[in-house]
N, C-alpha and C. Protein backbone atom coordinates (compact mmCIF):
# COMPACT_ATOMS: atom_id res chain seq x y z
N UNK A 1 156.93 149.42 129.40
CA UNK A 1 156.09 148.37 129.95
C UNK A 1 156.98 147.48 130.82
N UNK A 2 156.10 147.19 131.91
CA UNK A 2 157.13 146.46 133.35
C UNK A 2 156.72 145.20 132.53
N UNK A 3 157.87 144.20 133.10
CA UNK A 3 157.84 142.97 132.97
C UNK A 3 156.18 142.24 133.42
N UNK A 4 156.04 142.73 134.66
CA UNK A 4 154.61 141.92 134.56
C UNK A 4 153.75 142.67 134.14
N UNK A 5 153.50 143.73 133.40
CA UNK A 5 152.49 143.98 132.84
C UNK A 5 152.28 143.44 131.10
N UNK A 6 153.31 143.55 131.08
CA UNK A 6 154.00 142.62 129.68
C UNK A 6 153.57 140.64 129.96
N UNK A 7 153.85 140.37 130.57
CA UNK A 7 153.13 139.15 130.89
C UNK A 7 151.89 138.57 130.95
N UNK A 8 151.37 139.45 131.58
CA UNK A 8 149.64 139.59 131.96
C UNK A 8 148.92 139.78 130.49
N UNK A 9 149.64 140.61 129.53
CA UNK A 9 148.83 140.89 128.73
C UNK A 9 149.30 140.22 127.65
N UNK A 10 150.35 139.52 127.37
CA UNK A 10 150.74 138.11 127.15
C UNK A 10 149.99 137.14 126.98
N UNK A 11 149.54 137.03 128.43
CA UNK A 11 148.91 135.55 128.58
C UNK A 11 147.16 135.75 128.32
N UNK A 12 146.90 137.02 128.64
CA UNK A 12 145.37 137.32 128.24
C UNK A 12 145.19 137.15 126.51
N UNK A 13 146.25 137.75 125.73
CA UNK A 13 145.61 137.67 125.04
C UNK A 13 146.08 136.25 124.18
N UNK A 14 146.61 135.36 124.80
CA UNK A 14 146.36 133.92 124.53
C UNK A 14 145.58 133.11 124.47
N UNK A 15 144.72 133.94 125.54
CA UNK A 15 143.72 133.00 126.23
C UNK A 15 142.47 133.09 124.98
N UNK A 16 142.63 134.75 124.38
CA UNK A 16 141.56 134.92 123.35
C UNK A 16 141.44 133.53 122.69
N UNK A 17 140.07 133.64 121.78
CA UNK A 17 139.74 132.34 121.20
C UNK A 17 140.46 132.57 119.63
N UNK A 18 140.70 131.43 119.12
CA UNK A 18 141.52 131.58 118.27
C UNK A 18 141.10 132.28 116.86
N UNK A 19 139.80 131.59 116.42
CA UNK A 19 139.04 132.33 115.34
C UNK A 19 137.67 133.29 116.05
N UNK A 20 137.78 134.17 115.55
CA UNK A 20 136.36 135.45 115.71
C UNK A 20 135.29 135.10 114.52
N UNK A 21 134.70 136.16 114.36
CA UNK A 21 132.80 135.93 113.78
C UNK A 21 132.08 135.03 114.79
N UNK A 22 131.63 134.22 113.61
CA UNK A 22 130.73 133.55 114.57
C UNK A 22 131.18 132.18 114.59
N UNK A 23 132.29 131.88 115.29
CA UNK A 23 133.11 130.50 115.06
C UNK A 23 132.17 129.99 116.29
N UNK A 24 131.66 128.81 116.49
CA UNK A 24 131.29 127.79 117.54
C UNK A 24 132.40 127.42 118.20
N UNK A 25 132.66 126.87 119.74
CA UNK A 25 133.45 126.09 120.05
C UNK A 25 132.75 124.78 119.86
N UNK A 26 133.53 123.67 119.49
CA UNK A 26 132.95 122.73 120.34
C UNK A 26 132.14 121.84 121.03
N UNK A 27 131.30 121.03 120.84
CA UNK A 27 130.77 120.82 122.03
C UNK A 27 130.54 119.04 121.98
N UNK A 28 130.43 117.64 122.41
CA UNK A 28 129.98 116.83 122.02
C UNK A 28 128.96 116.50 121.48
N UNK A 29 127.94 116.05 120.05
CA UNK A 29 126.27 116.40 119.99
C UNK A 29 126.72 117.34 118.81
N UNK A 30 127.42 118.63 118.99
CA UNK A 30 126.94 119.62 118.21
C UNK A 30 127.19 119.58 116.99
N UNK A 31 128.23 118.92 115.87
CA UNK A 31 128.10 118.67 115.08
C UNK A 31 126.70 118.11 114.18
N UNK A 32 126.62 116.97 114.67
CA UNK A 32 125.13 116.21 114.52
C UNK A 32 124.28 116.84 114.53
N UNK A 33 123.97 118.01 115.68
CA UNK A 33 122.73 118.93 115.70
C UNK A 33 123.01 119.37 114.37
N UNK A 34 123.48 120.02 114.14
CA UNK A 34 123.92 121.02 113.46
C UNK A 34 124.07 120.18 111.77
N UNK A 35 124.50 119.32 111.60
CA UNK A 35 123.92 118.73 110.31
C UNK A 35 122.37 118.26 110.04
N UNK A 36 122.24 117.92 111.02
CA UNK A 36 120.93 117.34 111.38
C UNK A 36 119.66 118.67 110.73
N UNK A 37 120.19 119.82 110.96
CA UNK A 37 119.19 120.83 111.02
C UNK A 37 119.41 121.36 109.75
N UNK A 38 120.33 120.77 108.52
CA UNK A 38 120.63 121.24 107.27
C UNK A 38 121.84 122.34 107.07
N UNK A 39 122.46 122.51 107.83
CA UNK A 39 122.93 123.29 107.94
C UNK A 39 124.89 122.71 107.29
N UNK A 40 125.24 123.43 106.30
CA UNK A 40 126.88 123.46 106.44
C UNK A 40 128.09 123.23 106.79
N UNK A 41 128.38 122.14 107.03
CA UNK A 41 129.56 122.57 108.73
C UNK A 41 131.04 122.66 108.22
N UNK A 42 131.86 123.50 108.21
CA UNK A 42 133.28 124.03 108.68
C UNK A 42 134.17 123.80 109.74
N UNK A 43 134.72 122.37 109.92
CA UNK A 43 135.33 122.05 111.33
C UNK A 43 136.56 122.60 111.04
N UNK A 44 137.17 123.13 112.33
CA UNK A 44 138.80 123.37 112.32
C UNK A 44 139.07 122.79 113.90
N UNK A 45 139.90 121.93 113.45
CA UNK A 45 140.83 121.10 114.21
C UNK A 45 141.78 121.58 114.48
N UNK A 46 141.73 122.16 115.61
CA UNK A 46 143.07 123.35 116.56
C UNK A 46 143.49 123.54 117.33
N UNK A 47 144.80 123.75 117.97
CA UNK A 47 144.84 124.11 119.07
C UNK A 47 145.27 125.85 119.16
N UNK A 48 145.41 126.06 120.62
CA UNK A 48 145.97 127.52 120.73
C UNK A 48 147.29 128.08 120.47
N UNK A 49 148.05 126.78 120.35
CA UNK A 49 149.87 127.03 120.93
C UNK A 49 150.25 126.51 119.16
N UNK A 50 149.66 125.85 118.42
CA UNK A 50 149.77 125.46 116.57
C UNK A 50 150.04 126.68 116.27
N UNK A 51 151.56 126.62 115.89
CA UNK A 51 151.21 128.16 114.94
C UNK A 51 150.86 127.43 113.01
N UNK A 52 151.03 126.05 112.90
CA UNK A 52 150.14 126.02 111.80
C UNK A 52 148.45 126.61 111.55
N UNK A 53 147.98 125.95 112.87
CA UNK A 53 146.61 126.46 113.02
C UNK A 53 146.55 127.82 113.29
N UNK A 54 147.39 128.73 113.74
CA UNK A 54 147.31 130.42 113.75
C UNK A 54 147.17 130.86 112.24
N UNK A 55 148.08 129.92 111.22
CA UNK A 55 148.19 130.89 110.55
C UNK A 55 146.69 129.99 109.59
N UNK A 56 146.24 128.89 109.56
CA UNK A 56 144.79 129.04 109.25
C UNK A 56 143.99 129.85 109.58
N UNK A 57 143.57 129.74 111.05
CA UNK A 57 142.60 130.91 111.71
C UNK A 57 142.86 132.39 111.06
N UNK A 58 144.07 133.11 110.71
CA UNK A 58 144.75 134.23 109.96
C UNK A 58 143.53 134.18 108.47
N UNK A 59 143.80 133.19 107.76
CA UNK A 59 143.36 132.90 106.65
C UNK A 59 141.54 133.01 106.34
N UNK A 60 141.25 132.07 107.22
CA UNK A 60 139.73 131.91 107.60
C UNK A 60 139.10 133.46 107.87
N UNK A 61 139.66 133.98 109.02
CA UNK A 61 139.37 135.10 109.16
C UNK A 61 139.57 136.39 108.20
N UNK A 62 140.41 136.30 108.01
CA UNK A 62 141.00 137.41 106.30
C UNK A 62 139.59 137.03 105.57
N UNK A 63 139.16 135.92 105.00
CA UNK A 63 138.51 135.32 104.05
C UNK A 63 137.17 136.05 104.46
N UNK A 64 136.65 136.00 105.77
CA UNK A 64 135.60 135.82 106.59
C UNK A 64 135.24 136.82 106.45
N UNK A 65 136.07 137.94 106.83
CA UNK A 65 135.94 139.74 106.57
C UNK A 65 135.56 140.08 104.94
N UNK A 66 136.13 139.20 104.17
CA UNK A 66 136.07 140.09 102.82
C UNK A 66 135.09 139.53 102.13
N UNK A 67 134.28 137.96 102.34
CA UNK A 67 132.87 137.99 102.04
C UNK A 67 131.90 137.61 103.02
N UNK A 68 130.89 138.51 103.21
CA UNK A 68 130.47 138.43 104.94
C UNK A 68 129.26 136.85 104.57
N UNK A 69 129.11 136.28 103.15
CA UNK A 69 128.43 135.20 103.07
C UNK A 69 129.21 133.97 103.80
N UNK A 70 130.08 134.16 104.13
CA UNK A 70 131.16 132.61 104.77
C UNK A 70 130.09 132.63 106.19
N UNK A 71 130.03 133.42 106.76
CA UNK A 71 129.68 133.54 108.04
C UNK A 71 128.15 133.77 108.04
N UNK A 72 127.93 134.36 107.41
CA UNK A 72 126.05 134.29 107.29
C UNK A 72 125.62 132.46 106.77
N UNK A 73 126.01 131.97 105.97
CA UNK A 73 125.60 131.03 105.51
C UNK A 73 126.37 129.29 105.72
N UNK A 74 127.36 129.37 106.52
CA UNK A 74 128.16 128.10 106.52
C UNK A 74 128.68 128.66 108.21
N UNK A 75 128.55 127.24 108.71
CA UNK A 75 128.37 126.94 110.86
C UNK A 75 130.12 126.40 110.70
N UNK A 76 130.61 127.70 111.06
CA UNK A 76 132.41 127.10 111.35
C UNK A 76 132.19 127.01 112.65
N UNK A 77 132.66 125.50 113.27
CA UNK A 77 132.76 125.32 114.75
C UNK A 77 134.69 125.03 114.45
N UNK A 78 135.18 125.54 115.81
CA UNK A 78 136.67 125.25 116.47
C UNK A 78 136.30 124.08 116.97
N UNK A 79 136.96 122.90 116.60
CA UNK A 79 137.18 122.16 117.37
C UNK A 79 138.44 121.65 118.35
N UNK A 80 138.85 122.11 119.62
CA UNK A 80 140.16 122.10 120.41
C UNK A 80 140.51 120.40 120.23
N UNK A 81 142.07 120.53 119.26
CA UNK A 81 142.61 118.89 119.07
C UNK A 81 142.90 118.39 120.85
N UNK A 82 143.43 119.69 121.48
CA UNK A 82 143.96 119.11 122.61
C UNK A 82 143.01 117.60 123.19
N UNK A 83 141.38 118.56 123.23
CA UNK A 83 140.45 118.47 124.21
C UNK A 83 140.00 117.18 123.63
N UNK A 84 139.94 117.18 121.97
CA UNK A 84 138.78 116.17 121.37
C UNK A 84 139.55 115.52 120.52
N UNK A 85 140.81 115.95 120.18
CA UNK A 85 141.57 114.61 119.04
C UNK A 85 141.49 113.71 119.16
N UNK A 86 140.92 112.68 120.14
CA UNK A 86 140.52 111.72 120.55
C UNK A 86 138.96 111.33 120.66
N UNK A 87 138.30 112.47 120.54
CA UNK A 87 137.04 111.65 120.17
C UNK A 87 136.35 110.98 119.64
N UNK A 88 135.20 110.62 119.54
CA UNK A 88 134.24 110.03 118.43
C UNK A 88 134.10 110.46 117.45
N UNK A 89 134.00 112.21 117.51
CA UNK A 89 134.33 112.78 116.14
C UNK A 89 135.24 113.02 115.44
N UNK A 90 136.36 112.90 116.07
CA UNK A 90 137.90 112.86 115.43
C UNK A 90 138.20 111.37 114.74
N UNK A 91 137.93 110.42 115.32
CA UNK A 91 137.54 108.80 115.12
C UNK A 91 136.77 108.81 113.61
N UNK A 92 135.84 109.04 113.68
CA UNK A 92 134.72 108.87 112.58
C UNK A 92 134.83 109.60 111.62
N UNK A 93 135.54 110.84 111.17
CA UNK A 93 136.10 111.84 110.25
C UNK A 93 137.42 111.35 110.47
N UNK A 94 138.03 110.12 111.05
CA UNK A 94 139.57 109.99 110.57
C UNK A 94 140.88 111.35 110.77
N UNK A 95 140.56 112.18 111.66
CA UNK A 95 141.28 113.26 111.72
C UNK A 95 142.43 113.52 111.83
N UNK A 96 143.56 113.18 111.35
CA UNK A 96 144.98 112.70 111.47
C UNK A 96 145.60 113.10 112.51
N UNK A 97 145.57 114.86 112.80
CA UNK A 97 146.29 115.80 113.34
C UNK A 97 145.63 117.07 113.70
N UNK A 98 146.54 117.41 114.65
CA UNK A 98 145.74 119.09 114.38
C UNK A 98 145.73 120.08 113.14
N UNK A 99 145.61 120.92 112.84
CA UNK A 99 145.41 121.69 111.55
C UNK A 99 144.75 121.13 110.47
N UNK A 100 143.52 120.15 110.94
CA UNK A 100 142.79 120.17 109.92
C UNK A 100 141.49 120.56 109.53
N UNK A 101 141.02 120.64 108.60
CA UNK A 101 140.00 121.55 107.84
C UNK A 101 139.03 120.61 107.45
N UNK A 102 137.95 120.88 107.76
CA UNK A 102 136.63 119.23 107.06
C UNK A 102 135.38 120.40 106.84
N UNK A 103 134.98 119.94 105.94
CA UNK A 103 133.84 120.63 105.32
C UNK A 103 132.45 119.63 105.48
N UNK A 104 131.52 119.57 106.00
CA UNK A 104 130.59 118.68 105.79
C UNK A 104 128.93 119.11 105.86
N UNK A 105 128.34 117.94 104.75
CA UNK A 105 126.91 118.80 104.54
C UNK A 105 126.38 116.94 104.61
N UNK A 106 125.43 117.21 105.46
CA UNK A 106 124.07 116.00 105.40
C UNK A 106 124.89 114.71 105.91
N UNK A 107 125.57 113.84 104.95
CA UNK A 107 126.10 112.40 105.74
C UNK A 107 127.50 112.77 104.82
N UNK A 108 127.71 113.67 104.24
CA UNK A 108 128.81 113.84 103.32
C UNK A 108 130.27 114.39 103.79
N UNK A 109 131.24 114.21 103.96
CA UNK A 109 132.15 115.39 103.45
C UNK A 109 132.40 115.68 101.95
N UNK A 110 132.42 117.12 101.97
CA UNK A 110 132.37 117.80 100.86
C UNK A 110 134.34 118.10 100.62
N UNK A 111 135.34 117.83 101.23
CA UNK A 111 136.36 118.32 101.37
C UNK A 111 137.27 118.53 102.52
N UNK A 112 138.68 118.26 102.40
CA UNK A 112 139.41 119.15 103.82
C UNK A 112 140.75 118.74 103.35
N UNK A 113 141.27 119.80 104.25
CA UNK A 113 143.24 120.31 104.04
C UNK A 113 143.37 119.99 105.15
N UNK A 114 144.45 118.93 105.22
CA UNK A 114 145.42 118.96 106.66
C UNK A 114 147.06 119.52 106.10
N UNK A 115 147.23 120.41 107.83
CA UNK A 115 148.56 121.24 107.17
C UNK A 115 148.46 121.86 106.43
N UNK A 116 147.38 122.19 105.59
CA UNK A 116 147.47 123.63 104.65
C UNK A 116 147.58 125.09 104.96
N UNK A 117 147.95 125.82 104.32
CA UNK A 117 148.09 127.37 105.29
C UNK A 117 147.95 127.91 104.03
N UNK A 118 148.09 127.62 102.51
CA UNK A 118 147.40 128.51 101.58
C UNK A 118 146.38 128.90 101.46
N UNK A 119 146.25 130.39 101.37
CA UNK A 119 145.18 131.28 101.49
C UNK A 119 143.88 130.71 100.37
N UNK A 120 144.57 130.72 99.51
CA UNK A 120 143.84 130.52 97.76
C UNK A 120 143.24 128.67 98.05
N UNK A 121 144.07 127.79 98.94
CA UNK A 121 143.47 126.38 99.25
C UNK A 121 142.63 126.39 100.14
N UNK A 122 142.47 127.16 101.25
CA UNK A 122 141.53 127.51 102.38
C UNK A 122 140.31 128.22 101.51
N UNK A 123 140.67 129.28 100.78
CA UNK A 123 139.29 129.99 100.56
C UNK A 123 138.45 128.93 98.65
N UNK A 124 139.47 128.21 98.38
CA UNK A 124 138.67 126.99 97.43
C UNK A 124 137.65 126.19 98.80
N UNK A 125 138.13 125.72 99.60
CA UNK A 125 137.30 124.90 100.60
C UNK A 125 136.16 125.28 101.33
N UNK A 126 136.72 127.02 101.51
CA UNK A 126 135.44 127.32 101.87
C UNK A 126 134.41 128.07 100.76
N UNK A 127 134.76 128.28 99.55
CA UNK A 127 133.81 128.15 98.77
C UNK A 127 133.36 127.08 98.18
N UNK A 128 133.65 125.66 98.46
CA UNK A 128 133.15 124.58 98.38
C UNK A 128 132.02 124.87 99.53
N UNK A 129 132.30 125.21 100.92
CA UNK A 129 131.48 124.74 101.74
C UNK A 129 130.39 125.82 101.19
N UNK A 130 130.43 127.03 100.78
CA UNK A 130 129.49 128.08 100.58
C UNK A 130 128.30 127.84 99.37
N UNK A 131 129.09 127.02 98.66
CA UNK A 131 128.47 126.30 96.98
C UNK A 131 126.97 125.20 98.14
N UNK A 132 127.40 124.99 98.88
CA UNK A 132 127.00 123.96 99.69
C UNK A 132 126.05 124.31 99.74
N UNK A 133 125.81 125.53 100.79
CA UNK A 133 124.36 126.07 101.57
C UNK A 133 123.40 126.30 100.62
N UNK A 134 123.86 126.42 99.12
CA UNK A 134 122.21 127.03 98.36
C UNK A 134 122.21 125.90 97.43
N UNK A 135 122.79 124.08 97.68
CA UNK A 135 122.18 123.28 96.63
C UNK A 135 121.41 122.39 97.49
């Protein structure tokens, strides 16, 4: 492999999004919708270049594959720290840093890990959030 083909495919697959299934990006509003409508929510506070947050997304996803209820039943949105660590929603959930994890149902948080990368602490949180969807 030539140097720039090695590059190109480098940087493409950087560009991929960080978590797969059915992760949301984002959006201003969409949280709110999205509680609003009863629904679960799973924020991850991330960027692309965190390899703390790689090795969450690693975790989430491992988790995600081996019970397909995470993803049928609980709304994981990415939220980019770059883009929004500064928002209203980073503000109002108190969000310290990037790599963090918030679980929330109705006006509640139910839970969250900042800096965590244990597998067994990630998949307690998200079976907190999963306990969630059927009470």
């Amino acid at each position: 492999m030539n140097r720039r083909t090695f590059l190109t495919t480098t940087v493409a697959a950087l560009a991929l999004p960080v978590l797969a299934q059915a992760t949301t990006n984002y959006t201003p509003g969409l949280v709110k919708k999205r509680l609003a409508a009863g629904e679960t929510v799973f924020l991850v506070f991330g960027t692309k270049w965190c390899t703390t947050c790689a090795a969450q997304d690693r975790a989430i996803n491992a988790l995600m594959q081996s019970n397909p209820d995470y993803d049928a039943k609980v709304t994981f949105i990415h939220v980019d720290y770059d883009q929004y660590g500064q928002s209203d929603l980073a503000k109002e959930l108190k969000i310290p840093r990037r790599s963090t994890l918030v679980v929330l149902k109705g006006s509640e948080e139910l839970g969250r890990i900042v800096a965590g990368t244990s597998k067994k602490q990630i998949k307690d949180l998200m079976d907190i959030a999963l306990s969630a969807t059927v009470a």
